[in-house]
C-alpha atoms as a PDB file:
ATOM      1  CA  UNK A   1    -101.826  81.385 -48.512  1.00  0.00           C
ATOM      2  CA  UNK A   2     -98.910  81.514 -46.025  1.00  0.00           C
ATOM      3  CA  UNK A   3     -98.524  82.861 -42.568  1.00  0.00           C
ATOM      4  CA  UNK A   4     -96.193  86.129 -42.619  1.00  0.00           C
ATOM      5  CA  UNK A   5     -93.491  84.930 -43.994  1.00  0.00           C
ATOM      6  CA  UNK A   6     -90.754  84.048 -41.954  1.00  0.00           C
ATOM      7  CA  UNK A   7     -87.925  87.147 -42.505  1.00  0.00           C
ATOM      8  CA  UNK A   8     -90.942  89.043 -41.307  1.00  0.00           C
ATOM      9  CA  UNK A   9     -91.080  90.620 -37.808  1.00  0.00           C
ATOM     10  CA  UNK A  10     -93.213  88.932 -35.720  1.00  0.00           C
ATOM     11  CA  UNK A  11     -94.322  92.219 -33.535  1.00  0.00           C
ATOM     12  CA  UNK A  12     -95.201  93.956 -37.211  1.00  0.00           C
ATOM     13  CA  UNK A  13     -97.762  91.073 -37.058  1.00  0.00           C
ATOM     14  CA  UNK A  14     -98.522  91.548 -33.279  1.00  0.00           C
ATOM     15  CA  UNK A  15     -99.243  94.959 -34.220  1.00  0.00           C
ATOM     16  CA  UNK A  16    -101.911  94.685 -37.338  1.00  0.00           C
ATOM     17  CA  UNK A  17    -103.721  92.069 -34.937  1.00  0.00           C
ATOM     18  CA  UNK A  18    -104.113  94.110 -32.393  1.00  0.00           C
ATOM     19  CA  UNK A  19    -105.267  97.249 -34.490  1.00  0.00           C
ATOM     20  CA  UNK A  20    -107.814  94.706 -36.102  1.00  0.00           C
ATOM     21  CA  UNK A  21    -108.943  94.153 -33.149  1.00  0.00           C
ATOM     22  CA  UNK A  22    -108.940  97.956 -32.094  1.00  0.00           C
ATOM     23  CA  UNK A  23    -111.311  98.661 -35.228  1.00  0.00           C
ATOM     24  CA  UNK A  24    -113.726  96.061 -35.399  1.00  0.00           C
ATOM     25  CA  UNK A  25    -114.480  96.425 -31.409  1.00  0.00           C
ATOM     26  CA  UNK A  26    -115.954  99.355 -32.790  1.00  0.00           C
ATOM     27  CA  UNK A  27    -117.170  99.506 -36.499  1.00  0.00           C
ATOM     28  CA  UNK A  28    -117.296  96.650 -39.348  1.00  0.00           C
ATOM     29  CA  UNK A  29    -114.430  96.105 -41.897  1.00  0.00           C
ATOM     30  CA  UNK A  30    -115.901  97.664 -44.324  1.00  0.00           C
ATOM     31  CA  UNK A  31    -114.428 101.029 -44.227  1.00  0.00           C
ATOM     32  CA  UNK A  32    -111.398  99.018 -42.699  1.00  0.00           C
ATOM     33  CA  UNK A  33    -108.110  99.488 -45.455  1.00  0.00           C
ATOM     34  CA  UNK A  34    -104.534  98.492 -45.673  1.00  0.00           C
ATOM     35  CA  UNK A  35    -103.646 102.109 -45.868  1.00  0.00           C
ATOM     36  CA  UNK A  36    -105.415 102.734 -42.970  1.00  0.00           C
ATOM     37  CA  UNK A  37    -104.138 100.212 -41.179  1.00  0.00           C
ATOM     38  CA  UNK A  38    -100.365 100.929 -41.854  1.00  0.00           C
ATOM     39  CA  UNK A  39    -100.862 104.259 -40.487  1.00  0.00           C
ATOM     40  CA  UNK A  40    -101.940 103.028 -37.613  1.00  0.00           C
ATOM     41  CA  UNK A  41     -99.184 100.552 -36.779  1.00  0.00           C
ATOM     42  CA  UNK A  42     -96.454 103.331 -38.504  1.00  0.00           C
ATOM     43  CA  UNK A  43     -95.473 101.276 -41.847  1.00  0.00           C
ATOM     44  CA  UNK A  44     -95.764 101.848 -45.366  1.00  0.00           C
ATOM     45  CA  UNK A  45     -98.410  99.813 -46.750  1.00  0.00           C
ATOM     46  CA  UNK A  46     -95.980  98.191 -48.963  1.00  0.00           C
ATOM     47  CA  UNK A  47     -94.698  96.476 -46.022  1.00  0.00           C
ATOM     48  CA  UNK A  48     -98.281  94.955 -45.119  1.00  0.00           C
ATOM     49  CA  UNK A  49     -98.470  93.791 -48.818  1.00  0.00           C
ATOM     50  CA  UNK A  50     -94.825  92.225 -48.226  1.00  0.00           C
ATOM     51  CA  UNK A  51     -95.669  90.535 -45.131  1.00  0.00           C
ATOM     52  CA  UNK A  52     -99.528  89.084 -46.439  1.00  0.00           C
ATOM     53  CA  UNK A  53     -99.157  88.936 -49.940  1.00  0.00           C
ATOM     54  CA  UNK A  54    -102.643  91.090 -50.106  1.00  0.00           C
ATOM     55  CA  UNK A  55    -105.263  92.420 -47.885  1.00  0.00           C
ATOM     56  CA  UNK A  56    -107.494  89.196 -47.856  1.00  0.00           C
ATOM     57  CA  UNK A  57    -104.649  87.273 -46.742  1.00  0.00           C
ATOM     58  CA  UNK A  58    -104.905  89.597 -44.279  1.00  0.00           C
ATOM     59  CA  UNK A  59    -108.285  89.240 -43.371  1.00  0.00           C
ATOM     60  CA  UNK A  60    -107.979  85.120 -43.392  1.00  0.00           C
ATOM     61  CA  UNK A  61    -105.681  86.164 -40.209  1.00  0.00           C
ATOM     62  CA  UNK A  62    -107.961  88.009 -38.330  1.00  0.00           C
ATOM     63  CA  UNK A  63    -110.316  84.800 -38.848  1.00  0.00           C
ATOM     64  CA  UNK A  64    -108.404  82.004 -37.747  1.00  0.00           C
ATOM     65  CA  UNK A  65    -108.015  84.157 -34.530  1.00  0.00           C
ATOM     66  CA  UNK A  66    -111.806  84.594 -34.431  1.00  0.00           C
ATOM     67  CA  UNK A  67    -111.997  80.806 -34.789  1.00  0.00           C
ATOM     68  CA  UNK A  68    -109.790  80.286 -31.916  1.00  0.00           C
ATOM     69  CA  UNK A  69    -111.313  82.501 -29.740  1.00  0.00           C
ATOM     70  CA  UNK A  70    -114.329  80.680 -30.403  1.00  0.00           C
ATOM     71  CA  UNK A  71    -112.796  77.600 -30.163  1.00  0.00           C
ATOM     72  CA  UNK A  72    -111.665  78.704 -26.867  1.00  0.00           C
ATOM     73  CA  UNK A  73    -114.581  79.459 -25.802  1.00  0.00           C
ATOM     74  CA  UNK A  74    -116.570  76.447 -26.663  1.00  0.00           C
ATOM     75  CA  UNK A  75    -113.661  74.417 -24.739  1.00  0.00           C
ATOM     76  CA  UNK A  76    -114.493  76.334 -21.739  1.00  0.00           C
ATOM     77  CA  UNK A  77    -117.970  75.264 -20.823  1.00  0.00           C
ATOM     78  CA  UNK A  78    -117.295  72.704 -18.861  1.00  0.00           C
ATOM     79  CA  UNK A  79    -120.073  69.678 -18.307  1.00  0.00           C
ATOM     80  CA  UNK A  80    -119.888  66.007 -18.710  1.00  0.00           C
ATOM     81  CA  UNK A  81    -123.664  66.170 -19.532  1.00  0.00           C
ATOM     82  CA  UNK A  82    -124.471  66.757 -22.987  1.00  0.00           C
ATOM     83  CA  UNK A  83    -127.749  68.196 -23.058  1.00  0.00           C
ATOM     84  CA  UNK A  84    -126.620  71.517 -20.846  1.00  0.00           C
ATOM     85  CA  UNK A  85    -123.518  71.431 -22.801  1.00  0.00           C
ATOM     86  CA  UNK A  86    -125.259  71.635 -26.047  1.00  0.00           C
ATOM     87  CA  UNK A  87    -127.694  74.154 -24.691  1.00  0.00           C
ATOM     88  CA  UNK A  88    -124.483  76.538 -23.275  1.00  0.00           C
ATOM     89  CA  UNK A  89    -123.002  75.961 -26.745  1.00  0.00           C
ATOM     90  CA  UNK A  90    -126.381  77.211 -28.364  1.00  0.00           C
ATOM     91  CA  UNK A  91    -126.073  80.508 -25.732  1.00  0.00           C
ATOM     92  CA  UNK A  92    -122.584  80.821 -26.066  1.00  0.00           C
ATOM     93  CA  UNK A  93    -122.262  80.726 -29.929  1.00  0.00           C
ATOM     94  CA  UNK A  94    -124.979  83.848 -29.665  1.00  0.00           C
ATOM     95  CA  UNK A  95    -123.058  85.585 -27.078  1.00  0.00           C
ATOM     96  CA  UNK A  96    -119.489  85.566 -29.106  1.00  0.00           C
ATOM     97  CA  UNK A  97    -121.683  87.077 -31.679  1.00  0.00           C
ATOM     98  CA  UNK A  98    -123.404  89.503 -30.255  1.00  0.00           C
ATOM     99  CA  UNK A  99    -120.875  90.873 -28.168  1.00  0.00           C
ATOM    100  CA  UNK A 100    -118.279  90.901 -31.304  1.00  0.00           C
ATOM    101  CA  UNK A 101    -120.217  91.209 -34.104  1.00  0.00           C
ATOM    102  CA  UNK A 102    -118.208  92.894 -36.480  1.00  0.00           C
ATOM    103  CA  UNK A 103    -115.352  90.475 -35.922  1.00  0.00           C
ATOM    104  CA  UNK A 104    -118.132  87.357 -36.273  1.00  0.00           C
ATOM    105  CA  UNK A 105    -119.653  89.057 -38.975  1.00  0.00           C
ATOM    106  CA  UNK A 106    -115.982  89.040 -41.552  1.00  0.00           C
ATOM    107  CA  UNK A 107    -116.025  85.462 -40.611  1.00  0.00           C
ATOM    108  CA  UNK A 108    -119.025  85.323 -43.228  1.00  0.00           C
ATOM    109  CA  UNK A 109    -118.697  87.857 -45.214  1.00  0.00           C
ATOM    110  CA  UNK A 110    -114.932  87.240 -46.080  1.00  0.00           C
ATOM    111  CA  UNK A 111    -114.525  84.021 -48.210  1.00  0.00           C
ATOM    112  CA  UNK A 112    -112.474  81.322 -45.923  1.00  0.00           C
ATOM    113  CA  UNK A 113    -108.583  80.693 -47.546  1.00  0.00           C
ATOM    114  CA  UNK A 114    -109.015  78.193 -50.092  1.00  0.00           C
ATOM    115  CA  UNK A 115    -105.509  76.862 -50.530  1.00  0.00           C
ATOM    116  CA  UNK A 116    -101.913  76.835 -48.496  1.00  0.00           C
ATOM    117  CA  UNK A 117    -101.430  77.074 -44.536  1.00  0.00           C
ATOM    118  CA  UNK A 118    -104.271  79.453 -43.874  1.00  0.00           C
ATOM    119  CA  UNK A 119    -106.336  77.303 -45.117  1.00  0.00           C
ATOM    120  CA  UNK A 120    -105.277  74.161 -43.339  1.00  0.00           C
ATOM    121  CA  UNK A 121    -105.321  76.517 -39.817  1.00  0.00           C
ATOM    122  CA  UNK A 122    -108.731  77.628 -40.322  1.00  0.00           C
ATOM    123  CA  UNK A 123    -109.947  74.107 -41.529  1.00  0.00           C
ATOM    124  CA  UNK A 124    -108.518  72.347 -38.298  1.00  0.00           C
ATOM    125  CA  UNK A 125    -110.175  74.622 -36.246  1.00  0.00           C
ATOM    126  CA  UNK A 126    -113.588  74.343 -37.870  1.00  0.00           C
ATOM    127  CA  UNK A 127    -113.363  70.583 -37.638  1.00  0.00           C
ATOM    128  CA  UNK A 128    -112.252  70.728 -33.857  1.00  0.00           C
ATOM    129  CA  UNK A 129    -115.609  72.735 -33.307  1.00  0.00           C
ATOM    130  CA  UNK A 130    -117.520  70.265 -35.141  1.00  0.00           C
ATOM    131  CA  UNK A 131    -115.785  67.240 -33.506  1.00  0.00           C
ATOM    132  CA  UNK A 132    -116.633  68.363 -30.359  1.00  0.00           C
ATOM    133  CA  UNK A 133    -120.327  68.861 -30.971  1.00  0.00           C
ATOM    134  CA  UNK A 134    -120.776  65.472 -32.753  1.00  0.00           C
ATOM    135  CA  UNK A 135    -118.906  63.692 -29.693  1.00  0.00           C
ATOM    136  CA  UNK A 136    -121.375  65.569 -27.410  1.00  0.00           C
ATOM    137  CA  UNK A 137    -124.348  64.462 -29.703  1.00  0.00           C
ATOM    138  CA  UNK A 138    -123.371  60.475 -29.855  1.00  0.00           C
ATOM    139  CA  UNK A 139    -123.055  60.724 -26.065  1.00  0.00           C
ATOM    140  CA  UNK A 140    -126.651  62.026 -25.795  1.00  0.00           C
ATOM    141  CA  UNK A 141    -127.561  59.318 -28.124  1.00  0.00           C
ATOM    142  CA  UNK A 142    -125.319  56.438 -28.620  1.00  0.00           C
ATOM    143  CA  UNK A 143    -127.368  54.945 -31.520  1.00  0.00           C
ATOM    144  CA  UNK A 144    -125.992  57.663 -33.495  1.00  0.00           C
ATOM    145  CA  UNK A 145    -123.677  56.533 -36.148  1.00  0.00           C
ATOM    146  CA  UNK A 146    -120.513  58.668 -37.397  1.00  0.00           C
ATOM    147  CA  UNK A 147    -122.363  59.785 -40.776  1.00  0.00           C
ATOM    148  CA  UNK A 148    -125.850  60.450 -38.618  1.00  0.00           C
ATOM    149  CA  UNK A 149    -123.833  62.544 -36.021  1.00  0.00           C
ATOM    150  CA  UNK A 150    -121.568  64.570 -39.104  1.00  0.00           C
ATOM    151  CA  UNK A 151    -125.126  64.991 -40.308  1.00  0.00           C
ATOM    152  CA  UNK A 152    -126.752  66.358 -37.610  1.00  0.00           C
ATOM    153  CA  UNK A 153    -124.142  68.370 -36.482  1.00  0.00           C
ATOM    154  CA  UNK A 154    -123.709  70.437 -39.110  1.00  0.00           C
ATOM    155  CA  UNK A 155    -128.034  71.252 -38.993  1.00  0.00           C
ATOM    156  CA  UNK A 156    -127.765  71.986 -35.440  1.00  0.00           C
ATOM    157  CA  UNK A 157    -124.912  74.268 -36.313  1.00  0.00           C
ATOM    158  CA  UNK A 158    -126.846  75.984 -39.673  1.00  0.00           C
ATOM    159  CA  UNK A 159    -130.007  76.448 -37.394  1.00  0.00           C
ATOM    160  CA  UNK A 160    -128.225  78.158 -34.664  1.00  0.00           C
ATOM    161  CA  UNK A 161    -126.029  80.389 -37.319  1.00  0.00           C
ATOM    162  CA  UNK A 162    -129.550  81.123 -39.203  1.00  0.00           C
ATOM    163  CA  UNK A 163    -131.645  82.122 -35.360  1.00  0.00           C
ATOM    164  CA  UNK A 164    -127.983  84.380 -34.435  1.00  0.00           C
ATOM    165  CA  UNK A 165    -128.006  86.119 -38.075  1.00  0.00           C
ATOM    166  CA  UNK A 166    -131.567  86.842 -37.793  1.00  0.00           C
ATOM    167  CA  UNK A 167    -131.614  88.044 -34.474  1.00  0.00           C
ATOM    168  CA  UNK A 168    -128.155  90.300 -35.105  1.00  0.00           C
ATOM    169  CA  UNK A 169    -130.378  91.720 -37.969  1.00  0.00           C
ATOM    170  CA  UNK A 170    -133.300  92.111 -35.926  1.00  0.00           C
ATOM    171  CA  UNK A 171    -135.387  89.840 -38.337  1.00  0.00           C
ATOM    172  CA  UNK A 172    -136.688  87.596 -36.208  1.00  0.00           C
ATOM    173  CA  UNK A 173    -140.235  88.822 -36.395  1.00  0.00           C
ATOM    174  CA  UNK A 174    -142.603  90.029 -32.823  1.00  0.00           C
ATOM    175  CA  UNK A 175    -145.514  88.162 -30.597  1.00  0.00           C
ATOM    176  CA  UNK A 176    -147.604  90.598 -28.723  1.00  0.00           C
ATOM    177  CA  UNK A 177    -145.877  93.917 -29.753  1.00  0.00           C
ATOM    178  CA  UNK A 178    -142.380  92.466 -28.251  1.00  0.00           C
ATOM    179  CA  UNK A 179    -139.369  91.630 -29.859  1.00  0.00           C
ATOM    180  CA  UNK A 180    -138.719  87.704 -30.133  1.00  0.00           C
ATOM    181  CA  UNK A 181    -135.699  86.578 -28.598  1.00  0.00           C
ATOM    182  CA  UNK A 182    -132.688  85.026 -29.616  1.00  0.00           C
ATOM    183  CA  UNK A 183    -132.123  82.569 -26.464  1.00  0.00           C
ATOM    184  CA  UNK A 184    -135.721  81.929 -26.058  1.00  0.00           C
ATOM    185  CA  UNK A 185    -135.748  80.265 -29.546  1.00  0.00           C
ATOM    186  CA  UNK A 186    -132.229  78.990 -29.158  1.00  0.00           C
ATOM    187  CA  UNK A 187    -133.250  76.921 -26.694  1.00  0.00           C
ATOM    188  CA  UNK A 188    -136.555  75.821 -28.177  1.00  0.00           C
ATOM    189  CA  UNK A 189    -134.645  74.636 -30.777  1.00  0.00           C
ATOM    190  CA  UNK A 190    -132.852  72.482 -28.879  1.00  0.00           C
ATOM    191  CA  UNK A 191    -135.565  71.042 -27.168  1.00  0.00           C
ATOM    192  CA  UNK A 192    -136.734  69.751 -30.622  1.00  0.00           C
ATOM    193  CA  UNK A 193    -133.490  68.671 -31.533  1.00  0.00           C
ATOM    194  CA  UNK A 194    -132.999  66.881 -28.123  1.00  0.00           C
ATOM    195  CA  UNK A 195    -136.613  65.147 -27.907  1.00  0.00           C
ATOM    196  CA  UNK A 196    -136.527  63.849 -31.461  1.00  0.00           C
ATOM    197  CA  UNK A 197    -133.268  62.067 -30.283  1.00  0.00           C
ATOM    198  CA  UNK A 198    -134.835  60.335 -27.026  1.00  0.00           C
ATOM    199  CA  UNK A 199    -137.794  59.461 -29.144  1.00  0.00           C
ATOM    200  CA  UNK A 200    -135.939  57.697 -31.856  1.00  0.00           C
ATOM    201  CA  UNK A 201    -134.154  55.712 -28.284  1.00  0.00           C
ATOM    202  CA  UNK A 202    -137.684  55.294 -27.403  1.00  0.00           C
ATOM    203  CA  UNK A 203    -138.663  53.949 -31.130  1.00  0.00           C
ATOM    204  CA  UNK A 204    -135.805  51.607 -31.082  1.00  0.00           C
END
């Protein structure tokens, strides 16, 4: 999977971003076509299919954007400690979801590009995210080797995703007739996370 290819006008792509963006600010992609979305930039949809090769191609753009706004916004927090950094990465990960859920939302329920550029875009920008929390992680604990730190990075990441799905879904159960919340247990979580890794300093 390629980027537009190159005889293709860059606004033309400009445009279908933007509209992307227009739509799922406001509803999911479901309902979301290439028809529709040709009308709305003023193109036959023929061109679209020229310029992506098919509507999933399509789609894998709109993603790698969502990953780089993400990524963008995870480089933003700014603090040399990791424990509040990993906690404002907890909050902020539910934040980008909540307040652009649709968009976060085709991030899962669209299979990633597989093959070709797309592919390598959107897998460079995962890895950046998960560099950056393992870094954070083996500065918190330094007796954390590279394969313990992949490890744990990518459970810190699945229970965060699984607390943010649940609480988009409003599954996340109720204590006391109210509604359990999503940065309550976010940050519970961490506190187990964090305190099993300054025992296992302790242990050592």
């Amino acid at each position: 999977m390629a980027r537009p290819r190159q005889h293709a006008p860059d606004a033309l792509h400009s445009q279908v971003m933007h509209a992307c963006d227009e739509w799922l600010a406001k509803q999911p992609v479901h309902g979301l076509s290439l028809r529709a979305l040709a009308r709305e930039v003023g193109c036959a949809p023929s061109t679209l299919l020229k310029l992506y090769g098919s509507f999933n191609n399509l789609l894998q753009h709109v993603n790698v954007e969502t990953l780089a706004r993400l990524q963008h916004t995870i480089t933003s927090l700014v603090d040399d400690d990791p424990e509040p950094w990993l906690r404002s990465l907890a909050r902020a990960y539910w934040l980008f979801a909540e307040q652009d859920c649709y968009r976060w939302q085709l991030l899962f329920d669209y299979p990633l590009a597989k093959e070709g550029e797309l592919d390598q875009r959107q897998s460079d920008l995962i890895e950046a995210l998960f560099t950056q929390v393992e870094a954070s992680l083996k500065s918190y604990q330094p007796a954390l080797d590279d394969l313990e730190a992949r490890r744990l990075g990518r459970t810190l990441w699945g229970s965060v995703h699984g607390l943010v799905q649940l609480g988009l879904n409003e599954r996340l159960g109720y204590w006391q007739g109210q509604q359990l919340k999503v940065d309550e247990l976010l940050d519970q979580l961490m506190s187990t996370i964090l305190a099993g890794l300054r025992h296992r300093e302790a242990a050592t």
